[in-house]
PDB file of N, CA and C in Angstrom:
ATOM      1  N   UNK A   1     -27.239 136.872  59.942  1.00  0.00           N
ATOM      2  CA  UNK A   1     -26.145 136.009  59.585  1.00  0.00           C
ATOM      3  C   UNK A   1     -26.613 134.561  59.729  1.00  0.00           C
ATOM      4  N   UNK A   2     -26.347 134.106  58.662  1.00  0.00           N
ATOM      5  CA  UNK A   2     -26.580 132.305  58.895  1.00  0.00           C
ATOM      6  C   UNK A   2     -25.407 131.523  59.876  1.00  0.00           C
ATOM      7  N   UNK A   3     -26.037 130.543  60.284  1.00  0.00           N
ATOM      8  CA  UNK A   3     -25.084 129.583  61.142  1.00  0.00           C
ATOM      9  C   UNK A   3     -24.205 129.274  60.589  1.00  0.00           C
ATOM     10  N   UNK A   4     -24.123 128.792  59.090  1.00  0.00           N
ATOM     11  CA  UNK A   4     -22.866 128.184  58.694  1.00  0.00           C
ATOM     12  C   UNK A   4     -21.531 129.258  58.375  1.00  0.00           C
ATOM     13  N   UNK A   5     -22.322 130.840  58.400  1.00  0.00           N
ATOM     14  CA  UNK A   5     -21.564 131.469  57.990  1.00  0.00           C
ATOM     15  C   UNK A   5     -20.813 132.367  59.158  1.00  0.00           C
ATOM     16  N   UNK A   6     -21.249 132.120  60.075  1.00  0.00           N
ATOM     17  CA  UNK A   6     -20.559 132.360  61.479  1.00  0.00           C
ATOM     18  C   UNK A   6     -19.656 131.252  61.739  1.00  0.00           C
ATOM     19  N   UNK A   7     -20.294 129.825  61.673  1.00  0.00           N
ATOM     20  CA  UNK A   7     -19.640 128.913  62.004  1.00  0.00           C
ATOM     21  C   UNK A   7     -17.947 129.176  61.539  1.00  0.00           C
ATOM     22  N   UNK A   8     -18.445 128.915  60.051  1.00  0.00           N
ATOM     23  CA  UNK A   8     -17.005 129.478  59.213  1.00  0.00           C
ATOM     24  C   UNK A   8     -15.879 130.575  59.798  1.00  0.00           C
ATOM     25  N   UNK A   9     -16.625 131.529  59.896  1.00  0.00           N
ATOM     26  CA  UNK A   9     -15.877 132.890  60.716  1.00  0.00           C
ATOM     27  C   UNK A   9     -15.300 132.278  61.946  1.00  0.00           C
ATOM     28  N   UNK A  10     -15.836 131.414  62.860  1.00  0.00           N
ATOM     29  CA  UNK A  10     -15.436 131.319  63.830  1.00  0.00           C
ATOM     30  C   UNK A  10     -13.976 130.311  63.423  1.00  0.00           C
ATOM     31  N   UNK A  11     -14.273 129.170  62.717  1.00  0.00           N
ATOM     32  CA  UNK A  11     -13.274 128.748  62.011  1.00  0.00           C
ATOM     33  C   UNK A  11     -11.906 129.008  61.975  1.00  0.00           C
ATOM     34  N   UNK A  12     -12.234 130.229  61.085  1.00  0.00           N
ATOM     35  CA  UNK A  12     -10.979 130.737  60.355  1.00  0.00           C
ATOM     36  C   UNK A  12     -10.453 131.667  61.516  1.00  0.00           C
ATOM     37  N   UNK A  13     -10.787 131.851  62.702  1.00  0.00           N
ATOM     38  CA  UNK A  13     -10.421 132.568  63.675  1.00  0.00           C
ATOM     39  C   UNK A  13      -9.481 131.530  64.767  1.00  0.00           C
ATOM     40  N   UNK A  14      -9.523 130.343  64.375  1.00  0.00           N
ATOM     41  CA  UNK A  14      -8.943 129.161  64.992  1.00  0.00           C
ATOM     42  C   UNK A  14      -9.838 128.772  66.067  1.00  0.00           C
ATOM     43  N   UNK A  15     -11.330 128.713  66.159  1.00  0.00           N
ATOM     44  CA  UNK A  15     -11.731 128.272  67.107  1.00  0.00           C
ATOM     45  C   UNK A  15     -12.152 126.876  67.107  1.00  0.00           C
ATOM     46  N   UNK A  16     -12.244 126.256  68.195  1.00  0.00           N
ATOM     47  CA  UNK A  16     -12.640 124.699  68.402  1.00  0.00           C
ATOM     48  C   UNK A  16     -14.006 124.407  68.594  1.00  0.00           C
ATOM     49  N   UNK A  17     -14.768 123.393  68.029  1.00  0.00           N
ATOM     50  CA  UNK A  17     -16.055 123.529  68.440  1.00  0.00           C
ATOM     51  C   UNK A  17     -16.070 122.080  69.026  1.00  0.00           C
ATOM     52  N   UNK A  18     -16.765 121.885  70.197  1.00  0.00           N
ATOM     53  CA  UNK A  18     -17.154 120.371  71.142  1.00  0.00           C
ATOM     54  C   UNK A  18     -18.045 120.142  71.344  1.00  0.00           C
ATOM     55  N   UNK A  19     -18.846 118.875  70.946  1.00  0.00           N
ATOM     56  CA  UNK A  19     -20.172 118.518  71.429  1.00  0.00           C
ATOM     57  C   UNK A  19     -20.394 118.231  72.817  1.00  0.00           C
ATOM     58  N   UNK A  20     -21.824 118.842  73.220  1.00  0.00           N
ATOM     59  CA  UNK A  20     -22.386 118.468  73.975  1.00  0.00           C
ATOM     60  C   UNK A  20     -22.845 116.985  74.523  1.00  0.00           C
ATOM     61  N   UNK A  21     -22.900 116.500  75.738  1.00  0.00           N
ATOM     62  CA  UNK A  21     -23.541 115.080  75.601  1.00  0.00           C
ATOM     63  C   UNK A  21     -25.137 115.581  76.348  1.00  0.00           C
ATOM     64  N   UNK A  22     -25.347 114.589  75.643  1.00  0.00           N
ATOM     65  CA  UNK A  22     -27.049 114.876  76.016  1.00  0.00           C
ATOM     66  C   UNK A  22     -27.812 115.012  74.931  1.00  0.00           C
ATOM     67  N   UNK A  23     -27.564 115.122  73.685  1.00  0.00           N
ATOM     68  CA  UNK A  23     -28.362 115.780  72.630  1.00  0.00           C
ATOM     69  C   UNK A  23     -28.619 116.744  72.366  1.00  0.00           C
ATOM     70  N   UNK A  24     -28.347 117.598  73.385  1.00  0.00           N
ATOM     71  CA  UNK A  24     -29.378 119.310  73.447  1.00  0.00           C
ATOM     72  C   UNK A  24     -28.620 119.694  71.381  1.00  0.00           C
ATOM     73  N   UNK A  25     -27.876 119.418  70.769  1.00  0.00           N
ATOM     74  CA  UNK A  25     -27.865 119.590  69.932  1.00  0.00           C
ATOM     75  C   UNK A  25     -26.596 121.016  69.768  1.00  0.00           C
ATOM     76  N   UNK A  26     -26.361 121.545  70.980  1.00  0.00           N
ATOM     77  CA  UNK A  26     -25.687 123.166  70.693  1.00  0.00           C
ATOM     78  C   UNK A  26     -24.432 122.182  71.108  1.00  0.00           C
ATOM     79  N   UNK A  27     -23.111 123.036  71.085  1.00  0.00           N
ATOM     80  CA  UNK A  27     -21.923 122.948  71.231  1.00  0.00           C
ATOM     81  C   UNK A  27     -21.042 124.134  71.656  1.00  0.00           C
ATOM     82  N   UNK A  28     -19.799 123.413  72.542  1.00  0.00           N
ATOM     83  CA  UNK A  28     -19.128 124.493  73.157  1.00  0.00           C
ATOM     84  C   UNK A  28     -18.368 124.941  72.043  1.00  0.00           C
ATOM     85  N   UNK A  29     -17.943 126.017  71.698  1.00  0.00           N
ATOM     86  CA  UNK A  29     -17.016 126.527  70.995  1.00  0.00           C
ATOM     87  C   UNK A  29     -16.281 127.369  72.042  1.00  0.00           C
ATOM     88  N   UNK A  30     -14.603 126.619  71.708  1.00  0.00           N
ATOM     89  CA  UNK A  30     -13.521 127.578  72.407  1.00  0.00           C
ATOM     90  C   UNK A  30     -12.732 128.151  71.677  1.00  0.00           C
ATOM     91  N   UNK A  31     -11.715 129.393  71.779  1.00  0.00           N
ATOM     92  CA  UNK A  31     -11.180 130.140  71.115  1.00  0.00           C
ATOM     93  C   UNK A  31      -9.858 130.150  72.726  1.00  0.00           C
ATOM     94  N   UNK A  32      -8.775 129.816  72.563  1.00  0.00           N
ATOM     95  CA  UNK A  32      -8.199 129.650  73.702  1.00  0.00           C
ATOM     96  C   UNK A  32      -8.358 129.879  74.968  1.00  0.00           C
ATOM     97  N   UNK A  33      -8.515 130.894  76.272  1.00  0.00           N
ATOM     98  CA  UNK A  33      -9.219 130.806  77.343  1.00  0.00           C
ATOM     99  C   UNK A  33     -10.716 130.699  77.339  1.00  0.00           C
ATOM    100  N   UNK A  34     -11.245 131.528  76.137  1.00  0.00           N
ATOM    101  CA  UNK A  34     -12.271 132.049  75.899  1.00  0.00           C
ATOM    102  C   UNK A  34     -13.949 131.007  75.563  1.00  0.00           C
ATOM    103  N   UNK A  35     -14.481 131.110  75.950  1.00  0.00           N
ATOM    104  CA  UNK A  35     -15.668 129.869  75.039  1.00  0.00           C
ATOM    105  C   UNK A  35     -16.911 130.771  75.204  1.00  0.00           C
ATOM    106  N   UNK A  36     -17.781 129.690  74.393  1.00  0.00           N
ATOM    107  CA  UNK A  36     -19.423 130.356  74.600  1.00  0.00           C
ATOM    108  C   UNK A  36     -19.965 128.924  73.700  1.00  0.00           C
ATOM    109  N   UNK A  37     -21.545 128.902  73.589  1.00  0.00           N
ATOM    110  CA  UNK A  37     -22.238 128.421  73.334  1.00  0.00           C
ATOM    111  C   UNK A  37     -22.854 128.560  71.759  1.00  0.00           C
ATOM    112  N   UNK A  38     -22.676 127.165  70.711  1.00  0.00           N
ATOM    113  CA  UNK A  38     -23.378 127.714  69.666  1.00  0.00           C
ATOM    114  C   UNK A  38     -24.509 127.114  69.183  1.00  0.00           C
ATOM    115  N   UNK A  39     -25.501 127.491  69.025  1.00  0.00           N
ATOM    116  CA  UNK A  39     -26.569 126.715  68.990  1.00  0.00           C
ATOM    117  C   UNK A  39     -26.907 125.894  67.986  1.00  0.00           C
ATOM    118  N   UNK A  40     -27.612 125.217  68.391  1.00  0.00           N
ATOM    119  CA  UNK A  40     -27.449 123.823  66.788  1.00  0.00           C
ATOM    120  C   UNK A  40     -28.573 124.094  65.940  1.00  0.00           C
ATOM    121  N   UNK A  41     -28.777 125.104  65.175  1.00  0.00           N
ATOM    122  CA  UNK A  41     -29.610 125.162  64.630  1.00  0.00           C
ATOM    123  C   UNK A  41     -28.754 124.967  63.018  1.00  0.00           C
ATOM    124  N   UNK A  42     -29.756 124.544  61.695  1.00  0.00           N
ATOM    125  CA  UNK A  42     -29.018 123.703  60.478  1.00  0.00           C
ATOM    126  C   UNK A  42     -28.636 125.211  60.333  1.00  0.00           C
ATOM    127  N   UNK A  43     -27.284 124.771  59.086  1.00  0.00           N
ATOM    128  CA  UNK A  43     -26.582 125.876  58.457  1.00  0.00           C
ATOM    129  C   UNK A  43     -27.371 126.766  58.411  1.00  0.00           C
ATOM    130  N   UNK A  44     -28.692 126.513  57.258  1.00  0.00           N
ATOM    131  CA  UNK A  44     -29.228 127.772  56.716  1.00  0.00           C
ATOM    132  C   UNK A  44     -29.930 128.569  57.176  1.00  0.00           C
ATOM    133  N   UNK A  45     -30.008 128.405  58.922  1.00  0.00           N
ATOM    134  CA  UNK A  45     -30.873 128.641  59.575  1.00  0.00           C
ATOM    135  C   UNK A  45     -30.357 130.746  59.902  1.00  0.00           C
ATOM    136  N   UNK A  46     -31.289 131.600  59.995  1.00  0.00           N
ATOM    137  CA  UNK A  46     -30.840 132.431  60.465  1.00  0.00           C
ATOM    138  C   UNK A  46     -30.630 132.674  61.962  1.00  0.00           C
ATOM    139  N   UNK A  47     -29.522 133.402  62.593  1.00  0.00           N
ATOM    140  CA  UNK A  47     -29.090 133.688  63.724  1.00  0.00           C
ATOM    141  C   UNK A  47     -29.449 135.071  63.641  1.00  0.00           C
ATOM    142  N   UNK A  48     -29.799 135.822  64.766  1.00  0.00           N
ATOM    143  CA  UNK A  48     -30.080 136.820  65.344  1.00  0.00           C
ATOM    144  C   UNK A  48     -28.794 137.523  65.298  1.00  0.00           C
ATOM    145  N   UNK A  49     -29.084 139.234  65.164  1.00  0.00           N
ATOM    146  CA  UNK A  49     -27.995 140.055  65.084  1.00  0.00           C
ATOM    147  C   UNK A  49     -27.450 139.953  66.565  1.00  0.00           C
ATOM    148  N   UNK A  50     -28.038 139.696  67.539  1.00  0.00           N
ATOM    149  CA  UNK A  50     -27.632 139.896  68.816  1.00  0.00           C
ATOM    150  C   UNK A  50     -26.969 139.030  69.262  1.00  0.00           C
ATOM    151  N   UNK A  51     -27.585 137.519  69.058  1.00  0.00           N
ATOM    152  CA  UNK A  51     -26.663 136.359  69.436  1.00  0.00           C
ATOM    153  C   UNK A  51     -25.085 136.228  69.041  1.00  0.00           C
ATOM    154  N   UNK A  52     -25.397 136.197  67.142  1.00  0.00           N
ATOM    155  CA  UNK A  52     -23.579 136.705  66.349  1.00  0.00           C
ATOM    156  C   UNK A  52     -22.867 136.998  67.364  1.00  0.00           C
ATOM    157  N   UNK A  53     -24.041 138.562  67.359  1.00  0.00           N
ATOM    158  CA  UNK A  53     -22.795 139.713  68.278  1.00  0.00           C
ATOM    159  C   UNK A  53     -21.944 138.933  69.681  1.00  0.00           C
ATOM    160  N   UNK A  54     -23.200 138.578  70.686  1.00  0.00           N
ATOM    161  CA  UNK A  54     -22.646 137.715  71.744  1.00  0.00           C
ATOM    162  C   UNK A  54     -21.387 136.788  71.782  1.00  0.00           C
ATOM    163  N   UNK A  55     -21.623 136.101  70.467  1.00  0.00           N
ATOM    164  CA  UNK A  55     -20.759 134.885  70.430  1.00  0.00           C
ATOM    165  C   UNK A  55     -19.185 135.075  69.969  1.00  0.00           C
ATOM    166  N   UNK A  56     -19.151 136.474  69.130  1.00  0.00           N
ATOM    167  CA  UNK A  56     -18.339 137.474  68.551  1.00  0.00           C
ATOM    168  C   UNK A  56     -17.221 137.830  70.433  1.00  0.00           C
ATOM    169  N   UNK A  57     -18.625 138.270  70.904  1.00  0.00           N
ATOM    170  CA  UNK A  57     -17.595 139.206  72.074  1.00  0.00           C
ATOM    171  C   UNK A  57     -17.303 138.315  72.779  1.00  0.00           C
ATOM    172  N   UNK A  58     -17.834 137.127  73.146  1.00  0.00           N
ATOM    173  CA  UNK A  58     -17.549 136.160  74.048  1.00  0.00           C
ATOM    174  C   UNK A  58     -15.741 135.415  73.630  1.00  0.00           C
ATOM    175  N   UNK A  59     -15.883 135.785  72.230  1.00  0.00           N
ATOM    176  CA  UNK A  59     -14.714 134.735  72.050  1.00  0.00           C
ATOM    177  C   UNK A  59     -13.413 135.754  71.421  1.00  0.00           C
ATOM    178  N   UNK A  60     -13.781 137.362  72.116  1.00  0.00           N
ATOM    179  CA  UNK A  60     -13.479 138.204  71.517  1.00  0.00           C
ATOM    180  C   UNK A  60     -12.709 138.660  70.259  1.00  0.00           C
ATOM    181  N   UNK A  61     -13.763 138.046  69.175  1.00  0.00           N
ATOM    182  CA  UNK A  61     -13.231 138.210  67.660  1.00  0.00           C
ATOM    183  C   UNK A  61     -13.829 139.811  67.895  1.00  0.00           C
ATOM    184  N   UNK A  62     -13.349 140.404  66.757  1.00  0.00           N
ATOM    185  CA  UNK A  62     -14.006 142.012  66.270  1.00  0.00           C
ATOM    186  C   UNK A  62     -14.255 141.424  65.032  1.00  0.00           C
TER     187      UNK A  62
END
């Protein structure tokens, strides 16, 4: 899955995304109690099936 296309998903799921200070480049994404980490890599970049998954259960979308 590409970044932008998770990003999106996460989106349309109503989640919030917040920058980091520091540069590290990733951002918090929250989904009401819920958050996790998304990494700043460009849109077209591919993401790992495992990470998705992580970021999926963390913010418990199905």
């Amino acid at each position: 899955m590409r970044a932008a296309e998770l990003k999106r998903l996460l989106k349309k799921h109503g989640c919030k995304f917040e920058n980091h200070n520091g540069g590290s480049g990733h951002q918090t994404v929250r989904r009401g109690q819920f958050k996790s980490t998304f990494p700043g890599h460009s849109g077209s970049a591919e993401l790992g099936n495992a990470l998705g998954h992580k970021i999926l259960t963390d913010l418990r979308i199905r």
